[in-house]
Protein backbone atom coordinates (compact mmCIF):
# COMPACT_ATOMS: atom_id res chain seq x y z
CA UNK A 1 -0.90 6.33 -1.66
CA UNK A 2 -4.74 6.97 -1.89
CA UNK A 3 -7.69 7.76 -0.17
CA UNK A 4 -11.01 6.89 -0.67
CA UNK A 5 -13.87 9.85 0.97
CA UNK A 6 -17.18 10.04 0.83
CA UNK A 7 -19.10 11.80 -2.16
CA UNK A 8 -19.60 15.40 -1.29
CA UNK A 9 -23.08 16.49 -2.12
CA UNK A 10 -25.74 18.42 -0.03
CA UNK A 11 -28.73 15.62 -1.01
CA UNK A 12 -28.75 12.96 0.60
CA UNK A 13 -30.12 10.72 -1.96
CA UNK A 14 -27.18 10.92 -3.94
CA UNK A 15 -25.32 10.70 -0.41
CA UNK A 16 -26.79 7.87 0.15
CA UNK A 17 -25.92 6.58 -3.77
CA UNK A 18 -22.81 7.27 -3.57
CA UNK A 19 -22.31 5.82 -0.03
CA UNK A 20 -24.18 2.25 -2.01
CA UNK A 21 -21.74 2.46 -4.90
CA UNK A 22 -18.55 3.50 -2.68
CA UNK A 23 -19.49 -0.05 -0.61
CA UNK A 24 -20.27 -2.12 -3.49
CA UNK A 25 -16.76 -0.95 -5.06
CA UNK A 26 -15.29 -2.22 -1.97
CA UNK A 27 -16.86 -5.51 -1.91
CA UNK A 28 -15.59 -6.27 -5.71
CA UNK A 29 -11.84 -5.08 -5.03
CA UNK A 30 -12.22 -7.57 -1.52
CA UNK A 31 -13.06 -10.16 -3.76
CA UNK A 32 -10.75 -9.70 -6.33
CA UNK A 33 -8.15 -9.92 -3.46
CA UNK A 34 -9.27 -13.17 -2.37
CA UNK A 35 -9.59 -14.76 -5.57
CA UNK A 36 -6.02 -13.45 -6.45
CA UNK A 37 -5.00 -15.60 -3.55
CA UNK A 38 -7.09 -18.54 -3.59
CA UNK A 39 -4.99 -19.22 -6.65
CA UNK A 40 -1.99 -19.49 -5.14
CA UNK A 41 -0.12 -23.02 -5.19
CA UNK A 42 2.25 -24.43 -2.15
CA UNK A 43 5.65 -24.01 -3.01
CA UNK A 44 7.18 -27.35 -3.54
CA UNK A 45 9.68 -26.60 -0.63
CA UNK A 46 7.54 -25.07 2.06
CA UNK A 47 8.56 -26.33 5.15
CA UNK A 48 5.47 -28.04 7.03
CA UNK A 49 6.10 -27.05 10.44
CA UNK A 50 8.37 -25.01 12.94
CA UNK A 51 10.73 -22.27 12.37
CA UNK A 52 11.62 -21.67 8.57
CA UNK A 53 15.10 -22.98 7.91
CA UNK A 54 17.09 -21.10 6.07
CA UNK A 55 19.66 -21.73 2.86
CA UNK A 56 23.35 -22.40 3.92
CA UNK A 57 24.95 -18.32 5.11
CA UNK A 58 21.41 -16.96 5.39
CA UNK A 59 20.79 -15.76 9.04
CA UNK A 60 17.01 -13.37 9.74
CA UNK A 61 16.42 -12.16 12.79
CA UNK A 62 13.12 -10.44 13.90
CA UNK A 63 13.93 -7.10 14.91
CA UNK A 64 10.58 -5.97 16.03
CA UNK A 65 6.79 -6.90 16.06
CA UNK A 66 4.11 -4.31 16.21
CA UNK A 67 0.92 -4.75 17.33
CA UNK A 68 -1.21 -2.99 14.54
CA UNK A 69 -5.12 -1.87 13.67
CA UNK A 70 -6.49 -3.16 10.62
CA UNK A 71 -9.21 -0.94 9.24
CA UNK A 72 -11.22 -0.84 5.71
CA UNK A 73 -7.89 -2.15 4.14
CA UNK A 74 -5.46 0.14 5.83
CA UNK A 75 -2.63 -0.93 8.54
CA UNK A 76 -1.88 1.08 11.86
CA UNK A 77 0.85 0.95 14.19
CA UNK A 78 1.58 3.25 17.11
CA UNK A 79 5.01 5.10 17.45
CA UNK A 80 6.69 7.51 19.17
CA UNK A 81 8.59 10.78 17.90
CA UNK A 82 9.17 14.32 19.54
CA UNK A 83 8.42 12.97 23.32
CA UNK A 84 4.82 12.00 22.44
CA UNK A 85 2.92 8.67 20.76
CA UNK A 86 2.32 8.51 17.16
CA UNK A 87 -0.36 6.29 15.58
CA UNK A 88 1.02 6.07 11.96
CA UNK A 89 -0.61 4.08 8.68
CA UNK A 90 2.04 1.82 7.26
CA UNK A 91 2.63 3.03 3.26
CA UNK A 92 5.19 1.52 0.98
CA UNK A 93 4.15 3.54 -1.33
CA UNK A 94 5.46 6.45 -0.12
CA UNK A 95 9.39 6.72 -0.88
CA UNK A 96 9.41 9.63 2.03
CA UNK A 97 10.74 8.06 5.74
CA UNK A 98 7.42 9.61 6.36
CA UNK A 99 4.92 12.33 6.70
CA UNK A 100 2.84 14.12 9.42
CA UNK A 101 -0.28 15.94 9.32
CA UNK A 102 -0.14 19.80 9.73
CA UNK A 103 -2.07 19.75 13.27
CA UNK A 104 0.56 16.88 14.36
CA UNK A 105 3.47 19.20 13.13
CA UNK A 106 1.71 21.65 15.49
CA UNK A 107 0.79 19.94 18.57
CA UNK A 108 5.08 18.42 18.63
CA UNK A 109 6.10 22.23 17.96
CA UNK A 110 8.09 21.30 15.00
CA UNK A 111 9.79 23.36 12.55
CA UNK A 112 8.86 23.02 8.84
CA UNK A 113 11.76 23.57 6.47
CA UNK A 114 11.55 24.27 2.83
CA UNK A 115 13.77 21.91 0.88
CA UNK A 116 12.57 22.72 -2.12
CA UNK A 117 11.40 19.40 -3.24
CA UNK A 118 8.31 18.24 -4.77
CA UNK A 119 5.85 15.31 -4.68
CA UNK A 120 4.21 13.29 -7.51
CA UNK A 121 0.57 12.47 -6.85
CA UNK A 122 -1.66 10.15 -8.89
CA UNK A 123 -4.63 11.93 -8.74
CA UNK A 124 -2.90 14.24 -10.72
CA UNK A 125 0.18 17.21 -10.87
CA UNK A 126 2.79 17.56 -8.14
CA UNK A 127 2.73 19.59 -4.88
CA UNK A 128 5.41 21.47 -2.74
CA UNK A 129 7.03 19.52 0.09
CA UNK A 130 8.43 20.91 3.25
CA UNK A 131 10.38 19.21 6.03
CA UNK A 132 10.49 18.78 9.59
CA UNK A 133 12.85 16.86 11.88
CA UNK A 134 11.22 14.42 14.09
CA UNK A 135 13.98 13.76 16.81
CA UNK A 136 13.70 10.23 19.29
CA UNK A 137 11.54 8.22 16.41
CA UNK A 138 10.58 4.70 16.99
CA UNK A 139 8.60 1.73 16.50
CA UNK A 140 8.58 -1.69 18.83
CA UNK A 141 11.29 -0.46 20.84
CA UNK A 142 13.99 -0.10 18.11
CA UNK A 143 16.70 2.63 18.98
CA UNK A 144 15.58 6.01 18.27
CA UNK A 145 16.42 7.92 15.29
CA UNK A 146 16.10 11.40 14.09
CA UNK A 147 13.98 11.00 10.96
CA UNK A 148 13.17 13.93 8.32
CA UNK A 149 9.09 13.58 7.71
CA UNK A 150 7.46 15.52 5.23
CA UNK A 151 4.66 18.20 5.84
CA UNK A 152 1.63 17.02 4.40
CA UNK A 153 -0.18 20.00 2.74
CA UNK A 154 -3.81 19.11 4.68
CA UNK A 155 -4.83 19.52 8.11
CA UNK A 156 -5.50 15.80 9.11
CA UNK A 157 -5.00 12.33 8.12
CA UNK A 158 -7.02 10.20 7.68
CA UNK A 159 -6.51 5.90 7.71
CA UNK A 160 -9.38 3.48 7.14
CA UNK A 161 -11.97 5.19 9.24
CA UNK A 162 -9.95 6.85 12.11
CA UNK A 163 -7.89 10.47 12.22
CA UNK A 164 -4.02 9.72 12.58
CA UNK A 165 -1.23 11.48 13.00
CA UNK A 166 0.88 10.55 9.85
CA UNK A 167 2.84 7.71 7.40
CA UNK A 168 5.46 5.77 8.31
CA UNK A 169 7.00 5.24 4.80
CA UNK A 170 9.37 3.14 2.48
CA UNK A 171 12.24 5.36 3.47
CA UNK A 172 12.28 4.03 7.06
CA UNK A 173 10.94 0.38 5.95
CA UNK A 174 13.19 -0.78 3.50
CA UNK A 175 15.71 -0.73 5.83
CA UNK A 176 14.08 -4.04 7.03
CA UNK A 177 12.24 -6.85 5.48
CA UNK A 178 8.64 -5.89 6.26
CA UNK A 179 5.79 -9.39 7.36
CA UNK A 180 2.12 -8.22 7.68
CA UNK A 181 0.25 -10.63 9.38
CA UNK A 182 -3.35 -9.60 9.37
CA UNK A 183 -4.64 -12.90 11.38
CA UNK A 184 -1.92 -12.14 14.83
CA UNK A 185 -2.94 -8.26 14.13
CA UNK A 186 0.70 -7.47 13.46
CA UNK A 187 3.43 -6.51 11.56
CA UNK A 188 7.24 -7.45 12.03
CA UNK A 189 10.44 -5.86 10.57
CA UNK A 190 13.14 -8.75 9.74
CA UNK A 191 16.58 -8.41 9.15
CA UNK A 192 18.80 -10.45 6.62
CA UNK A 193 21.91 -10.78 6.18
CA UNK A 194 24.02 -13.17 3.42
CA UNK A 195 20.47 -13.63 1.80
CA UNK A 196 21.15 -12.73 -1.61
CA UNK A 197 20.42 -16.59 -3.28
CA UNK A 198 16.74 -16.20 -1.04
CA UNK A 199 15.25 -17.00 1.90
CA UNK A 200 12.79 -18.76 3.36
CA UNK A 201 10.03 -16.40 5.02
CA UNK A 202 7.10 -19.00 6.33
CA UNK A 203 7.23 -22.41 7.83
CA UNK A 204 3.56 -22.60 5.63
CA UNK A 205 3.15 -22.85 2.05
CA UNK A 206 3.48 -19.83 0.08
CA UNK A 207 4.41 -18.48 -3.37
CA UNK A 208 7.22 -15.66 -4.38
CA UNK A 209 6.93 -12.74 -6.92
CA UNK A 210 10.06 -11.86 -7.89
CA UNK A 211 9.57 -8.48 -7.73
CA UNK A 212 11.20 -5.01 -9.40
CA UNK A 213 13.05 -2.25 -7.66
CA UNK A 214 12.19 1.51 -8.37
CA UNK A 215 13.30 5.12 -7.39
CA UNK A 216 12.73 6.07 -3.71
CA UNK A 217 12.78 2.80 -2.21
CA UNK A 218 9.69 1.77 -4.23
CA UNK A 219 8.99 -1.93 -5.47
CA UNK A 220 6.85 -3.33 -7.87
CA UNK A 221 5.38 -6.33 -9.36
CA UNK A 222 5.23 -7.41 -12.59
CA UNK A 223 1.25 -8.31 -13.27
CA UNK A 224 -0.54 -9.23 -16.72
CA UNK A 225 -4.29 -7.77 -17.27
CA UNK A 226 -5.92 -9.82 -19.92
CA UNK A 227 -2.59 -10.66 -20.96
CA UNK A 228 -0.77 -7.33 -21.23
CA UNK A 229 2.42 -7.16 -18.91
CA UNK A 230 2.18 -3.84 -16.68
CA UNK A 231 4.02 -3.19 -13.63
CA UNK A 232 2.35 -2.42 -10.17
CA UNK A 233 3.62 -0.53 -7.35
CA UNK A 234 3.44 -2.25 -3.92
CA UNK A 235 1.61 0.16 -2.10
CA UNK A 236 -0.17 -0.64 1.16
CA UNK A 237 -1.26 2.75 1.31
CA UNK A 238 -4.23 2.54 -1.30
CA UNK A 239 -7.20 0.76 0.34
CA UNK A 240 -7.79 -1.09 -3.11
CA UNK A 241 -7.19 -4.22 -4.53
CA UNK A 242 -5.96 -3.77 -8.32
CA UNK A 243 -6.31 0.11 -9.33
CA UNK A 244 -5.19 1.18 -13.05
CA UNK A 245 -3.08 4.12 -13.32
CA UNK A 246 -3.16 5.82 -16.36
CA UNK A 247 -0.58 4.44 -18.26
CA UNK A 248 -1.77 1.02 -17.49
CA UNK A 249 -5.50 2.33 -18.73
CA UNK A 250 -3.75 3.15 -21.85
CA UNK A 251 -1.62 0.04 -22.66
CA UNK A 252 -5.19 -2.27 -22.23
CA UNK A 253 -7.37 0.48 -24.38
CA UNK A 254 -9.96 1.51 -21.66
CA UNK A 255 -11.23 4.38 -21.68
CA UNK A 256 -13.67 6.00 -18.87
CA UNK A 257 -17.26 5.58 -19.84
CA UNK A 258 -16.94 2.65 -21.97
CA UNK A 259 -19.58 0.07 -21.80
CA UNK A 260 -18.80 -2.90 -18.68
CA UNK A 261 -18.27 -0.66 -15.90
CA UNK A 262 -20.20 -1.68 -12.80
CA UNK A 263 -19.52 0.79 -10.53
CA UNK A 264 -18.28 4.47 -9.43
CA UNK A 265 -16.40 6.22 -6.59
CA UNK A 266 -14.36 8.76 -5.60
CA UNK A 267 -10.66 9.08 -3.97
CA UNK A 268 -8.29 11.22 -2.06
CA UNK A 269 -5.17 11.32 -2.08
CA UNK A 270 -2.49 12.14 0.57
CA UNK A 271 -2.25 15.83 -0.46
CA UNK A 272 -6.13 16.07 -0.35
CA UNK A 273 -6.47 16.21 -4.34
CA UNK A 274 -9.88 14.25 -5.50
CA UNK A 275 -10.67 12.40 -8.86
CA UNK A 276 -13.04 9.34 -9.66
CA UNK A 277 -12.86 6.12 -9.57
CA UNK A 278 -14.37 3.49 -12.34
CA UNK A 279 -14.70 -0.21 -11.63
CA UNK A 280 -14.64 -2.60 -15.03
CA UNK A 281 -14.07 -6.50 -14.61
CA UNK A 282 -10.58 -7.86 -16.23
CA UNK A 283 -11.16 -11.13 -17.63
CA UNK A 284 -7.92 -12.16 -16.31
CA UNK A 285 -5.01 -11.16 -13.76
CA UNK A 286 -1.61 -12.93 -13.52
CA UNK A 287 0.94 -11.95 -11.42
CA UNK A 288 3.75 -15.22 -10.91
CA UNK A 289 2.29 -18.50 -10.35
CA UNK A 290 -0.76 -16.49 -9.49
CA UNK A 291 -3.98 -16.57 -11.24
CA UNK A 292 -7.72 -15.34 -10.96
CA UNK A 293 -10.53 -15.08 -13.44
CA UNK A 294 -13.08 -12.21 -13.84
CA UNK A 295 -11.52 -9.62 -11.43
CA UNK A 296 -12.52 -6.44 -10.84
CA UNK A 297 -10.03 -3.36 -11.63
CA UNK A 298 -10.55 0.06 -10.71
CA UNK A 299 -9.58 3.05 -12.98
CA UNK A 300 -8.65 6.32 -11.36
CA UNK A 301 -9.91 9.42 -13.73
CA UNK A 302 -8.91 12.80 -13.01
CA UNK A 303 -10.85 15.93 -12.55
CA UNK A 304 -11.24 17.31 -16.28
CA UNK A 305 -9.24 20.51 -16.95
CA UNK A 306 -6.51 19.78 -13.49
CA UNK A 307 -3.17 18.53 -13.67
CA UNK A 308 -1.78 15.97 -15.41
CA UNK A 309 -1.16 13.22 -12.89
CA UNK A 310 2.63 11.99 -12.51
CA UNK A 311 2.74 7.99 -12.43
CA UNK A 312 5.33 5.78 -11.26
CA UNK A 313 3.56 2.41 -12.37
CA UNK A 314 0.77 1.38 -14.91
CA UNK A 315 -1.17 0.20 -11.70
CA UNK A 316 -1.50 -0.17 -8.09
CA UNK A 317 -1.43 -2.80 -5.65
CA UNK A 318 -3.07 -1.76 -2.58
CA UNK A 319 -4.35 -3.22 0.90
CA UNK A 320 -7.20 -5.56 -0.85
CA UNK A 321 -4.92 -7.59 -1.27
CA UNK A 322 -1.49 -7.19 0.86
CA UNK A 323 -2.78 -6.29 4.12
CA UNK A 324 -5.79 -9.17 3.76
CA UNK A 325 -3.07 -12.56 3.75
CA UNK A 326 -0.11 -12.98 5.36
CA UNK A 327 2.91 -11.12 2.93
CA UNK A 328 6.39 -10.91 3.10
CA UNK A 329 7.94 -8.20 1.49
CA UNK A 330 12.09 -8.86 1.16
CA UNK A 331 14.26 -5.57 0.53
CA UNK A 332 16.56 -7.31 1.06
CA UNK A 333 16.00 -9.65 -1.73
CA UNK A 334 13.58 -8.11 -3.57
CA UNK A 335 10.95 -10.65 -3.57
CA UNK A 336 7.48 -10.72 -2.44
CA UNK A 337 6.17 -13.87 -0.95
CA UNK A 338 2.47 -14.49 -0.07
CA UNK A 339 1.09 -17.20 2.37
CA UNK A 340 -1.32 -19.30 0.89
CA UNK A 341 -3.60 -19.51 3.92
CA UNK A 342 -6.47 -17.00 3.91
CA UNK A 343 -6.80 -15.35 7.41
CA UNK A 344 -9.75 -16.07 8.87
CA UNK A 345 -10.08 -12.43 9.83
């Protein structure tokens, strides 16, 4: 849902500052991600070996497998749509089927329709959305479909540390069960079917989040931060690990500025809206069986005097931590289920 830039600034001391700070920041939320994991225990069940078998009248079928770039925490799969190929960044937190860059909308000569809608972001206030049709879209050879993508309101897209053309979002994913597997440099779309009791995702140990479903296809898990419950959108659009949203900065007290923070960036989102970023440590994150001590948390902190941003969760969890270990995300059941493994990528 976010993107982290560069700090804009014409010396190039502070350039170079930033450019210290903006690595350092991702070094901590990296960590955080592993430790989150590391914590993980084997399920008692896991099956040790072959294909996952599945409970009595549950039947998953792969559907397609992508072949997909991992960069700085972001995921990338090529597509096609309008007669030409699409390199898209893989964002479940977007409840749009998807969104293309104004010089993509260009180059495939489509028309933009008003609809009248509006977006939230979290940086802060909401912006227009128009509409174009994207006829003959598809991803590892599934059947084409005609899929409405929104306009996004800047020139280019960026993902990790390449230009692309767009998002492929929650709108056109939930419609599978979605596998990112950083270590095979892929991602699959499942389907199930008569799997409401569960199912059974890896034949490796894992653990399951039950997880919470939202507006727009959204889902979230429940997480406690030094032991307050908040609720965290899945979102493998934000390169971070853990990243407070305002309402989640106000249910734990912090407050920008306050003493413990140990670093600063900045962020951008998709409608090319900045705002800062402050890094504290949490002396505690839970989320299910999952536990890690001293983790660091970012804060996002809006521009003073701009909009008020619109949030869908207390807090964000990004690609630190779900495109780094092999997840399953289940629509289908709404569960989230993590391999215990750590890729050795």
């Amino acid at each position: 849902m976010q993107r982290r830039v560069p700090g804009q600034d014409d010396d190039s001391i502070g350039n170079a500052l930033r450019e210290r700070a903006r690595r350092m920041i991702m070094r901590h939320l990296a960590l955080a991600a592993l430790l989150l994991a590391g914590a993980c225990a084997a399920t008692p069940d896991a099956v040790t070996g072959g294909a996952p078998r599945q409970p009595p009248g549950c039947a998953v079928t792969l559907e397609a497998e992508v072949a997909g770039r991992f960069d700085s925490n972001t995921l990338v799969i090529p597509a096609e749509g309008g007669g030409a190929p699409l390199r898209l960044q893989v964002d479940t937190g977007d409840s749009e089927q998807g969104s293309l860059s104004r010089a993509t909308v260009r180059q495939l000569a489509l028309n933009p329709v008003s609809t009248g809608r509006q977006a939230a972001t979290v940086v802060g206030g909401v912006v227009p959305v128009v509409h174009v049709r994207l006829p003959g879209f598809s991803i590892g050879g599934l059947p084409p479909v005609a899929a409405w993508m929104a306009v996004q309101p800047t020139e280019a897209h960026v993902a990790g540390n390449q230009p692309v053309d767009g998002i492929l979002g929650a709108g056109l994913l939930s419609r599978f069960d979605l596998e990112i597997d950083p270590e095979a440099r892929a991602m699959r779309l499942h389907s199930a079917s008569g799997c409401e009791q569960g199912l059974v995702p890896f034949a490796e140990p894992y653990v399951s989040v039950p997880l919470r479903r939202g507006p727009g296809n959204l889902l979230f898990a429940p997480i406690a931060i030094d032991g307050v419950p908040l609720m965290a959108l899945l979102d493998t659009g934000s390169n971070g690990g853990i990243t407070l949203l305002r309402p989640g900065a106000e249910r734990l007290g912090i407050v920008p500025g306050a003493p413990g923070e140990i670093g600063m960036g900045r962020l951008r989102d998709w409608s090319g809206r900045q705002a800062e970023v402050r890094v504290r440590v949490a002396q505690s994150v839970v989320m299910g069986p999952m536990r890690a001590e001293r983790v660091p948390i970012a804060l996002i902190v809006p521009a003073p005097g701009g909009p008020t941003p619109l949030a869908v969760a207390d807090a964000i969890l990004g690609g630190a931590f779900l495109l780094r270990h092999r997840v399953w995300i289940s629509y289908a059941t709404g569960m989230l289920h993590v391999a215990r493994r750590l890729p050795s990528t």
